[in-house]
Protein backbone atom coordinates (compact mmCIF):
# COMPACT_ATOMS: atom_id res chain seq x y z
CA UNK A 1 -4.32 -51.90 56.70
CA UNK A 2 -4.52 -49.16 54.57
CA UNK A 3 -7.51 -48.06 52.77
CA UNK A 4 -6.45 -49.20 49.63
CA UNK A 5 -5.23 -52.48 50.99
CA UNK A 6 -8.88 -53.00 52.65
CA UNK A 7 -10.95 -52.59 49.85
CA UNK A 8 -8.39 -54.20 47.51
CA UNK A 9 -8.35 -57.46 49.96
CA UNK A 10 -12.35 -57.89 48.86
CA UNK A 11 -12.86 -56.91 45.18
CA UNK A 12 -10.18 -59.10 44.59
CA UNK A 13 -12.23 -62.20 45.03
CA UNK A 14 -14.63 -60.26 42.30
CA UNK A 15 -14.93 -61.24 38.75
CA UNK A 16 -14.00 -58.74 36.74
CA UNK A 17 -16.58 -56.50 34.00
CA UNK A 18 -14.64 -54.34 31.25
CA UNK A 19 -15.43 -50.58 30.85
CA UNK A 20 -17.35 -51.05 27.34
CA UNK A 21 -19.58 -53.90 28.95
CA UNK A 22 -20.26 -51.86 32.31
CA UNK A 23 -21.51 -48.76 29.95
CA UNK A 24 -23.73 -50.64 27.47
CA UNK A 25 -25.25 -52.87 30.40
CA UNK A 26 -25.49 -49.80 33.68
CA UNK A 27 -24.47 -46.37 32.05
CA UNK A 28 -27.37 -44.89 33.93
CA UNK A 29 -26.33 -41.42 33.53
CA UNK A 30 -30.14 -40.71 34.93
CA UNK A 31 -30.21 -42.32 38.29
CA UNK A 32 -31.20 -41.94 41.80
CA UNK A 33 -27.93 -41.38 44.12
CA UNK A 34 -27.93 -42.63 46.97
CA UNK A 35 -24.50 -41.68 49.23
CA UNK A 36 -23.10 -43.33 52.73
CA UNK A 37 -20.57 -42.05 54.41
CA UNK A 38 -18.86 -44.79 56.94
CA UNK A 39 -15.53 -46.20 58.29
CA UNK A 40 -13.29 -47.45 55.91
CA UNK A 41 -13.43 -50.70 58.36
CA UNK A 42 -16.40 -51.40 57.51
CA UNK A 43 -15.78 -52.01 53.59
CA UNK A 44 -14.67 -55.42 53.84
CA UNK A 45 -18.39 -56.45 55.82
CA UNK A 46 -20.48 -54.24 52.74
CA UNK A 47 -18.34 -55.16 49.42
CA UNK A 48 -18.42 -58.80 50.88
CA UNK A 49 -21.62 -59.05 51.74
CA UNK A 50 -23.23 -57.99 47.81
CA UNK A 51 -25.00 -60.47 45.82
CA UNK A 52 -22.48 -63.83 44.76
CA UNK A 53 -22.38 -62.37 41.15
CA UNK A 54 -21.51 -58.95 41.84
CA UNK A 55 -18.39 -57.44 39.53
CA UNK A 56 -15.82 -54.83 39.33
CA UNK A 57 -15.04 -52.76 36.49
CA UNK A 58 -11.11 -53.84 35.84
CA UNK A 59 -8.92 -51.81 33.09
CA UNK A 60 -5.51 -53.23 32.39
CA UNK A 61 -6.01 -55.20 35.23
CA UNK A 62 -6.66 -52.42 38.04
CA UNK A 63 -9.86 -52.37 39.92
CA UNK A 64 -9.16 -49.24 42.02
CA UNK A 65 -8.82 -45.95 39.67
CA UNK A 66 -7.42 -42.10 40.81
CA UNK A 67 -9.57 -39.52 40.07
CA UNK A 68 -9.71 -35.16 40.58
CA UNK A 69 -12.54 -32.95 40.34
CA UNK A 70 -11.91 -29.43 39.73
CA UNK A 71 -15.31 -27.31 40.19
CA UNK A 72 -16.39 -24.52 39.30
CA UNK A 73 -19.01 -21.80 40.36
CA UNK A 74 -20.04 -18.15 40.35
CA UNK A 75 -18.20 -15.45 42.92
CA UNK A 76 -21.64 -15.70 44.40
CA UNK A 77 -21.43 -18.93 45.30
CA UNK A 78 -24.88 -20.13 43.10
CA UNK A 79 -24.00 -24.11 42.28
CA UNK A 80 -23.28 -24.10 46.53
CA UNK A 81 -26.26 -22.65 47.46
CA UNK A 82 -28.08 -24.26 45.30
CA UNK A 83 -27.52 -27.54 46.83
CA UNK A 84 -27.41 -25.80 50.45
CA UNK A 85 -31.15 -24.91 50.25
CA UNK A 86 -32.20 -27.21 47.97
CA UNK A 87 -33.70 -25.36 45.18
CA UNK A 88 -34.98 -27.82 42.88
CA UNK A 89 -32.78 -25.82 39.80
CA UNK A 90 -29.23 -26.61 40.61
CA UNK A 91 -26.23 -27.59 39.32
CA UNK A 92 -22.23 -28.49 39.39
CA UNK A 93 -20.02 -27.99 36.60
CA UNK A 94 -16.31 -29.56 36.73
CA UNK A 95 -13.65 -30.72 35.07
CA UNK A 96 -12.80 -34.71 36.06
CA UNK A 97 -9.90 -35.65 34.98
CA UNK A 98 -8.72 -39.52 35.22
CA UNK A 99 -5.19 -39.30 36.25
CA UNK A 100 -4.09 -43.11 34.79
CA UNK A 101 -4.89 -42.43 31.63
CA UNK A 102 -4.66 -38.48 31.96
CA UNK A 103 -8.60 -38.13 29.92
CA UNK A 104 -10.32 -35.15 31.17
CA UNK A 105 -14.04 -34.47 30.70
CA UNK A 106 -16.03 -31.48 31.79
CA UNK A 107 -19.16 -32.47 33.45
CA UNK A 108 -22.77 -30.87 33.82
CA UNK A 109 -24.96 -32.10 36.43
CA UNK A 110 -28.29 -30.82 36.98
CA UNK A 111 -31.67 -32.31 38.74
CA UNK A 112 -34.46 -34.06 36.65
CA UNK A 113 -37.53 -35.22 36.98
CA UNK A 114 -38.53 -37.11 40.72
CA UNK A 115 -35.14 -36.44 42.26
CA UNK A 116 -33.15 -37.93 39.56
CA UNK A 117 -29.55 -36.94 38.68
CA UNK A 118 -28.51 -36.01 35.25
CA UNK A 119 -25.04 -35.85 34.21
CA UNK A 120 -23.99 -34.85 30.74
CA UNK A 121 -20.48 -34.29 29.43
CA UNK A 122 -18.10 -33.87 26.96
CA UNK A 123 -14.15 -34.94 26.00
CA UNK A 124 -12.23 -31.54 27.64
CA UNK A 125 -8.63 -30.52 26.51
CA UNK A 126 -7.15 -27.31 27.83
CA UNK A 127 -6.74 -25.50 30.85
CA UNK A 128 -7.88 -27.12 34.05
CA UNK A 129 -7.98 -24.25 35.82
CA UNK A 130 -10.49 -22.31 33.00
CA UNK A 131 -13.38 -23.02 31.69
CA UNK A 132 -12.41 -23.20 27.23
CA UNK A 133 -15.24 -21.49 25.24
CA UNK A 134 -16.47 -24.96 24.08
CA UNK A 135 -16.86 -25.83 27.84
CA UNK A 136 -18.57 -22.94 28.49
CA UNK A 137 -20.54 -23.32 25.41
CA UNK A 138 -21.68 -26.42 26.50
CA UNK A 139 -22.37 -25.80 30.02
CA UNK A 140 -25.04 -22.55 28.77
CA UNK A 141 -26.65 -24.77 26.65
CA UNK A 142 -26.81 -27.38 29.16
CA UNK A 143 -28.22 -25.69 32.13
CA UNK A 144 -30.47 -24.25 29.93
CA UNK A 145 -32.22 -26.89 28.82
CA UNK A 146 -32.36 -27.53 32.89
CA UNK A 147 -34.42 -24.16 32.79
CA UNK A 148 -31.44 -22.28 34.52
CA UNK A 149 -29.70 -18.93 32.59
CA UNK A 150 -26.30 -19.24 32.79
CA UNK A 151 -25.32 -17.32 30.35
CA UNK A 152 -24.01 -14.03 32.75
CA UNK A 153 -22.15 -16.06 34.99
CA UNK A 154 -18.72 -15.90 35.78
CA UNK A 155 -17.32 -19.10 36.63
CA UNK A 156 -14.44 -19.96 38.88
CA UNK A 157 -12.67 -23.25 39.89
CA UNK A 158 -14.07 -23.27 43.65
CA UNK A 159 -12.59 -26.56 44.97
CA UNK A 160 -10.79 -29.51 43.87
CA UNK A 161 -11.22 -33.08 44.71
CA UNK A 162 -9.10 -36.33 44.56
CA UNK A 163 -9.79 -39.79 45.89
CA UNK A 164 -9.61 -43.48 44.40
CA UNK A 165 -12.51 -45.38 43.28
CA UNK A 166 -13.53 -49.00 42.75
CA UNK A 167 -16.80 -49.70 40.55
CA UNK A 168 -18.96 -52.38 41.11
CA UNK A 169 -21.89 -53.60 39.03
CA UNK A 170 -24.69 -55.55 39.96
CA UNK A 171 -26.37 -57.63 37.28
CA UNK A 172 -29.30 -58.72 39.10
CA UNK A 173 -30.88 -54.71 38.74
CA UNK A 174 -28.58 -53.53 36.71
CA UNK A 175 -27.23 -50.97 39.30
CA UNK A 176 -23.25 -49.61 39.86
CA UNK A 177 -22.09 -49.17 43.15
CA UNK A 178 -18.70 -47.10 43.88
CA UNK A 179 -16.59 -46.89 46.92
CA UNK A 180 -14.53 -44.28 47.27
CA UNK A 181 -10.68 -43.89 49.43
CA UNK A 182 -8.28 -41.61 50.36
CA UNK A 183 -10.60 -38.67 49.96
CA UNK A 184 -8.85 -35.10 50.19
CA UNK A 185 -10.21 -31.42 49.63
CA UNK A 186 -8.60 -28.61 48.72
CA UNK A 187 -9.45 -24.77 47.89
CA UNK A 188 -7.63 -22.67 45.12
CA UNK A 189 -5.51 -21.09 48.26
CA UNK A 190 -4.02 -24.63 49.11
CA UNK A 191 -5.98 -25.21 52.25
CA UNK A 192 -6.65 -28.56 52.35
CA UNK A 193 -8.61 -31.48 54.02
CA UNK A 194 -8.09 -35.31 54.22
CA UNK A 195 -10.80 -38.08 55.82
CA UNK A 196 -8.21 -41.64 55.44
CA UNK A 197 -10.47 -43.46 58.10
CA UNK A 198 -13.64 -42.80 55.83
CA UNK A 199 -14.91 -43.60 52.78
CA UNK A 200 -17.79 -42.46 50.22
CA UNK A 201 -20.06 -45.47 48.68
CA UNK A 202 -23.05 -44.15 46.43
CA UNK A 203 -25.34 -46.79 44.96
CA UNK A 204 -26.79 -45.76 41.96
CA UNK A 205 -30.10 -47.10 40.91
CA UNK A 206 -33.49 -46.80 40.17
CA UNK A 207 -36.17 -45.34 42.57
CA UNK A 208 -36.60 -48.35 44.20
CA UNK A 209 -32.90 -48.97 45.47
CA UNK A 210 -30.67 -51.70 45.03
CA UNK A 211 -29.60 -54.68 47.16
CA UNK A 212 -26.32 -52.49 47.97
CA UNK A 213 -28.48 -50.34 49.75
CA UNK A 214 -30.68 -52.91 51.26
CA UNK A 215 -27.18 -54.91 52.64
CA UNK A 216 -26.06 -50.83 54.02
CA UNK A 217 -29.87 -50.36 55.88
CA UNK A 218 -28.96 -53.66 56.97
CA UNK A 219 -25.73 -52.75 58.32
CA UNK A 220 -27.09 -49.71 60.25
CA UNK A 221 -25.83 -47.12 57.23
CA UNK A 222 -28.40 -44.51 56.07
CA UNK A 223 -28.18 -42.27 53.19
CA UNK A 224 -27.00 -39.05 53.88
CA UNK A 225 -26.35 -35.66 52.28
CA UNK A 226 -22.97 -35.59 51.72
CA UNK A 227 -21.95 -34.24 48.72
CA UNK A 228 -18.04 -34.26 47.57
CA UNK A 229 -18.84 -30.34 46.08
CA UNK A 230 -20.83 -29.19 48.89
CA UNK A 231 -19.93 -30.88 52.07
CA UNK A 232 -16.09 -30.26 50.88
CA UNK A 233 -17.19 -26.67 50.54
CA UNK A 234 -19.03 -26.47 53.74
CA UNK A 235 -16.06 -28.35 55.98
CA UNK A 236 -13.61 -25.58 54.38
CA UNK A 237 -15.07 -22.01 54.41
CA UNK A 238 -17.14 -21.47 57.82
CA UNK A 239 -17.92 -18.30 55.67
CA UNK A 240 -20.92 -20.12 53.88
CA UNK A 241 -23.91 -21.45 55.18
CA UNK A 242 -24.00 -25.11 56.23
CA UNK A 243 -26.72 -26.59 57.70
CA UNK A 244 -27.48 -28.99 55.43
CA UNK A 245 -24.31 -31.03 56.32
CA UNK A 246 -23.94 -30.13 59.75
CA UNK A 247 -24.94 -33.93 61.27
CA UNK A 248 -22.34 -34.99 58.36
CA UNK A 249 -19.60 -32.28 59.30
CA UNK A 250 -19.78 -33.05 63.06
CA UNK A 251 -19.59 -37.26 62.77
CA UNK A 252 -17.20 -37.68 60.00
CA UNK A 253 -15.26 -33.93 59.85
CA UNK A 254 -14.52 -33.44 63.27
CA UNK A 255 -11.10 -31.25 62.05
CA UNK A 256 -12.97 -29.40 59.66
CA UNK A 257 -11.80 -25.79 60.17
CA UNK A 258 -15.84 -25.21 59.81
CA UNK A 259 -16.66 -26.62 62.93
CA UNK A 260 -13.67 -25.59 64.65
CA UNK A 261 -14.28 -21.63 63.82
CA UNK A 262 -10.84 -21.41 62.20
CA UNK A 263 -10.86 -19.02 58.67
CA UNK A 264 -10.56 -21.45 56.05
């Protein structure tokens, strides 16, 4: 079974929630993430095992939805090392584009207050591949209200992403869940990495967690540090500094021209 046919064979049991509903009741664009990284096998136990009134966010009657990330950073590498040693002013910029409809947005997505994530973004039309001066517009006067001065940076697409994702919504907290397939990494040279036997699922929540993440402890999944941006980064170019995802890298990247010493 494929990894679209596993997590399709659960979430159809789900009722469905409609886009407009999810964002008025969970939009939580300030959240805590919390990310597991586990066997695609194992989707059937977690999505089945959420709270009876659990939902999934259906449009025009498809639960799972294709997605690509193009990001961008300085020739220096600053949004990357950022996360890498954890200064407390980071960021990623991209451009997320949802391939069904073809929509594209250009994201900003700093850290707030007690660990929290803040995303904020705009509608994007343009080039994918370049940031448009009302992108980069945006993005200065976005990271600087995160305290960070943009405004001399060059930015560069850096790595682009594409998986499929299936939303879930608990009502009980209020909480989303996604669960992300078919994962696959690629620089701007074409070098490219693909994980089919695992998947991504981030609960996203208040401080205190949801019972996603209390059914994952449960399972024997702990949150870890991966990060699409930086652990995609950090599997590719053994050039830049790593540590930070190394335990990731070496149980679910065991290819990863990283740990295998080959020049990404």
């Amino acid at each position: 079974m494929t990894a679209v046919d596993s997590v399709a064979s659960v979430v159809g049991l789900l009722r469905p929630i409609g886009l407009d509903e999810l964002v008025e009741r969970a939009e939580l664009l300030t959240r805590v993430d919390r990310k597991y990284m586990l066997p695609t096998a194992d989707l059937p136990l977690v999505i089945g095992g959420l709270d009876e009134d659990a939902q999934v966010l259906e449009v025009d009657g498809q639960r799972q939805f294709a997605y690509r990330s193009v990001y961008f950073d300085t020739p220096d590498m600053d949004g990357y090392l950022g996360a890498a040693r954890r200064r407390r002013r980071r960021f990623k910029l991209r451009i997320r584009t949802y391939l069904a409809s073809g929509v594209h947005y250009f994201e900003v997505k700093t850290r707030g207050p007690r660990g929290t994530t803040v995303k904020q973004r705009i509608p994007y039309e343009g080039d994918l591949w370049r940031l448009g001066p009302e992108a980069r517009a945006y993005a200065d006067e976005m990271l600087g209200e995160a305290g960070i001065n943009s405004r001399g940076f060059r930015l560069l697409p850096t790595l682009t992403t594409r998986y499929r994702r299936t939303t879930l919504f608990l009502p009980g907290s209020g909480s989303r869940v996604t669960v992300d397939t078919d994962l696959t990494w690629a620089l701007p040279d074409g070098t490219e990495l693909r994980t089919p036997e695992r998947t991504i699922v981030e609960t996203k929540a208040g401080r205190a967690g949801s019972g996603a993440d209390r059914l994952l402890w449960s399972l024997g999944h702990r949150p870890v540090p991966v990060s699409k941006y930086g652990t995609g980064l950090a599997a590719l170019r053994p050039d830049l500094p790593a540590n930070r995802w190394l335990p990731v890298l070496r149980r679910h990247f065991p290819t990863a021209p990283a740990l295998n010493g080959s020049p990404a």
